[in-house]
Protein backbone atom coordinates (compact mmCIF):
# COMPACT_ATOMS: atom_id res chain seq x y z
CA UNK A 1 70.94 115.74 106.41
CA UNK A 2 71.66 112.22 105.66
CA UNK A 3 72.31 110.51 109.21
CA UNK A 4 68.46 108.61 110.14
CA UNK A 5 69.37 107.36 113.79
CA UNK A 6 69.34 110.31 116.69
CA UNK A 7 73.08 109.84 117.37
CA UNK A 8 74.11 109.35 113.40
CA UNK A 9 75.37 113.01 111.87
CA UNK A 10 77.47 113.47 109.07
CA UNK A 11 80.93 113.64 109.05
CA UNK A 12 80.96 117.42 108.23
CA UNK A 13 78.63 118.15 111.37
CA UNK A 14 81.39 117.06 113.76
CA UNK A 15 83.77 119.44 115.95
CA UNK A 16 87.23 119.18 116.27
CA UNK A 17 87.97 116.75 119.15
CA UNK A 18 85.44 114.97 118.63
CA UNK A 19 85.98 111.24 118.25
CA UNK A 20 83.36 108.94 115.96
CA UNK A 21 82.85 105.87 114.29
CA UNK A 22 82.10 105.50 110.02
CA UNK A 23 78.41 104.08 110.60
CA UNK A 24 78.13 104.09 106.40
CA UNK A 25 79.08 106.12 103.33
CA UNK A 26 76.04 107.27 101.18
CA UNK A 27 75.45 108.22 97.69
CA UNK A 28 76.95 106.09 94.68
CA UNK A 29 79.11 106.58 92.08
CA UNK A 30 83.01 107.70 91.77
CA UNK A 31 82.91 109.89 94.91
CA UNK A 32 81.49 106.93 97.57
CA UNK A 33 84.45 104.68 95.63
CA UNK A 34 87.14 107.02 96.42
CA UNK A 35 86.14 107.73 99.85
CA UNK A 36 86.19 104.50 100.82
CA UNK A 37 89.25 103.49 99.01
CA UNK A 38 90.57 106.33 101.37
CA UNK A 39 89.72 103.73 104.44
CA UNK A 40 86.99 105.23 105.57
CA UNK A 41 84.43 101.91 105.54
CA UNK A 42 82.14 101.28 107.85
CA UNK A 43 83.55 100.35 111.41
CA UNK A 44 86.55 102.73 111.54
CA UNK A 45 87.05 105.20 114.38
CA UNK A 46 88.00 108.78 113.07
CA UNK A 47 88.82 111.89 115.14
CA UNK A 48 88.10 114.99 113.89
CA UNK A 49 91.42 117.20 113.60
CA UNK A 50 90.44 120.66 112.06
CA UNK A 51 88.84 122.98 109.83
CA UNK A 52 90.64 124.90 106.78
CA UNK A 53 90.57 128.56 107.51
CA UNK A 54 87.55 129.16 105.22
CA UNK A 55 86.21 125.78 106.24
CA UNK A 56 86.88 123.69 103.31
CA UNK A 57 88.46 120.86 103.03
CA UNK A 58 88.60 119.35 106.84
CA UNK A 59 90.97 117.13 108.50
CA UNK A 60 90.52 114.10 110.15
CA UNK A 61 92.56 111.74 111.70
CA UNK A 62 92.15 107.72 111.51
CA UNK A 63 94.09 104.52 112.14
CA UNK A 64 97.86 106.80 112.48
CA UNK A 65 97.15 108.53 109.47
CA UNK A 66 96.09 112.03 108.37
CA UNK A 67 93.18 112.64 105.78
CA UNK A 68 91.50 115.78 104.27
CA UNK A 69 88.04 115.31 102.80
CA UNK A 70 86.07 118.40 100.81
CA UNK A 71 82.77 119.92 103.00
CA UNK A 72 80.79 117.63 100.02
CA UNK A 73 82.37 113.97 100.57
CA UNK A 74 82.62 114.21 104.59
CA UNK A 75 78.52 114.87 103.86
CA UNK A 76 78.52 111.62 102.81
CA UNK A 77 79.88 110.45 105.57
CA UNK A 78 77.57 109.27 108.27
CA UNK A 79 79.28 108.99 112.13
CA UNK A 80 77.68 107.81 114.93
């Protein structure tokens, strides 16, 4: 697990419901790029929508629109 504060968890850790707010996106390269050029940057509120039958990818829902992330990049993720 990535998240250092008590109330920080990854993305991936959340339930659906559950409302949050991007504290950070970790790791480097490509993958950190295009998650953030998806909008989520630190600041935004996200709700989490659902998970894929099998689990992978997940849904979430920010700012009006709809966005489905991979189990690995909402690990990267860190909500508070």
């Amino acid at each position: 697990m990535i998240a250092k504060s008590l109330n920080d968890k990854n993305l991936s850790q959340m339930k659906p419901g559950q409302k949050s707010r991007v504290v950070k996106v970790t790791g480097g390269g490509q993958i950190k790029r295009r998650i953030m050029e998806m909008g989520l940057v630190p600041g935004v509120e996200i709700e989490m929508e659902r998970y894929a039958p099998l689990g992978d990818p997940i849904e979430v829902k920010m700012t009006g629109q709809h966005l489905s992330l991979r189990m690995e990049e909402a690990e990267r993720v860190v909500v508070e």
